[in-house]
C-alpha atoms as a PDB file:
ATOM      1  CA  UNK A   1      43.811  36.305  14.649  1.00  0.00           C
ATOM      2  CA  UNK A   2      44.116  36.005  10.647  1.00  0.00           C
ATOM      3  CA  UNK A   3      45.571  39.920   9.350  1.00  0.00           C
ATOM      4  CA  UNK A   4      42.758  41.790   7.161  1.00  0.00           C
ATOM      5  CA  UNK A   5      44.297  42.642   4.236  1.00  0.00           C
ATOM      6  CA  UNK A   6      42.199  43.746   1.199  1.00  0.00           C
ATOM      7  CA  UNK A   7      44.083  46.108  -0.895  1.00  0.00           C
ATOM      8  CA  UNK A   8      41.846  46.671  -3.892  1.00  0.00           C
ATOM      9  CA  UNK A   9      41.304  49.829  -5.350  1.00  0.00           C
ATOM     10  CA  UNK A  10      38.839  51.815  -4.081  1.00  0.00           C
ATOM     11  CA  UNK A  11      40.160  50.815  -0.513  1.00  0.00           C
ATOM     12  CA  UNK A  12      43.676  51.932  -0.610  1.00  0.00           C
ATOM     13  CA  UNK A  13      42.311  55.436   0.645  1.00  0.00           C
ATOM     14  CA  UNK A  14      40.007  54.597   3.822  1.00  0.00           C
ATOM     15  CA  UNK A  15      41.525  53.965   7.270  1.00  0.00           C
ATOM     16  CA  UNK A  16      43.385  51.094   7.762  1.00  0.00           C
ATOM     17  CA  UNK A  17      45.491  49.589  10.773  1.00  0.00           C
ATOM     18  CA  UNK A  18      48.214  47.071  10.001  1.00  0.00           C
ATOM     19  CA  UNK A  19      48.858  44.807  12.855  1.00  0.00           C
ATOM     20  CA  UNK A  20      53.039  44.591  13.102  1.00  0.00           C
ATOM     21  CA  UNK A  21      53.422  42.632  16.096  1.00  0.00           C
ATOM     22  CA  UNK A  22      53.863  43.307  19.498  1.00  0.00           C
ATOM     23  CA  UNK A  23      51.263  45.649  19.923  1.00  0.00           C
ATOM     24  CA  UNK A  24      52.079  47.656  17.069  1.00  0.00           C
ATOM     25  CA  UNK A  25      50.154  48.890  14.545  1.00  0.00           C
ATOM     26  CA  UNK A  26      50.662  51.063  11.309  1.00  0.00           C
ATOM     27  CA  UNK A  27      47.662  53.241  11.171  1.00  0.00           C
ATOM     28  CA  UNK A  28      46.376  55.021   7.713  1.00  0.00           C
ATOM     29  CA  UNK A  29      44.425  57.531   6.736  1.00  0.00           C
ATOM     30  CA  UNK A  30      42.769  59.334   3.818  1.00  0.00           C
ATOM     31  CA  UNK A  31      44.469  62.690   2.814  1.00  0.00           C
ATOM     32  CA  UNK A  32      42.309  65.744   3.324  1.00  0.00           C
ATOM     33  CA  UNK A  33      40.898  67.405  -0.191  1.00  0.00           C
ATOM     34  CA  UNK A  34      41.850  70.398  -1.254  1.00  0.00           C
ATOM     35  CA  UNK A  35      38.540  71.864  -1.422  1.00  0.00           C
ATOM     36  CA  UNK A  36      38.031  71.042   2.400  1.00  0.00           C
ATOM     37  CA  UNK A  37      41.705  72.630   3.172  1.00  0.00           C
ATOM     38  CA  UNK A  38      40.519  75.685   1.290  1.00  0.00           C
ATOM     39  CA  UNK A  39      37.367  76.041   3.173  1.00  0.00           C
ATOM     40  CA  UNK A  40      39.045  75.784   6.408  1.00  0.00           C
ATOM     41  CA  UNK A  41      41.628  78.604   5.480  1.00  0.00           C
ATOM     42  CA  UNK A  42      39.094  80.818   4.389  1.00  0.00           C
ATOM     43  CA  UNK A  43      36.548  80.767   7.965  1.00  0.00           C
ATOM     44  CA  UNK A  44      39.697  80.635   9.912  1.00  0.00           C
ATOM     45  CA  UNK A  45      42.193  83.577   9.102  1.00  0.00           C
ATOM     46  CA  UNK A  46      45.867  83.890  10.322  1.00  0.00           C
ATOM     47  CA  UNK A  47      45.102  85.317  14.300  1.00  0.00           C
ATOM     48  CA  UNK A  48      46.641  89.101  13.543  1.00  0.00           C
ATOM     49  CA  UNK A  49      45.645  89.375   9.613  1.00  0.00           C
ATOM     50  CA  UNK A  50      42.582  91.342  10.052  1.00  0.00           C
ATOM     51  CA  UNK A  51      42.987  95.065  11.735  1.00  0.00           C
END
């Protein structure tokens, strides 16, 4: 099978699996935004901060 390798841009930051060999594979991901980590923080407080 040829390796799928476009690297432009915009498509640097989706998922992506390298194939290594050998039935490996180098898997990537986007990062989560900061807004979203926020968000999840804020509807789910520390267990034991609230009395």
């Amino acid at each position: 099978m040829a390796e799928n390798t476009e690297n432009t841009g915009s498509h640097e930051k989706l998922y992506k699996a390298e194939y290594q060999g050998s039935g490996t594979f180098i898997i990537s991901k986007p990062k989560r935004k900061d807004k979203k980590r926020r968000q999840t923080k804020v509807r789910n407080p520390q267990r034991g901060a609230r009395i």
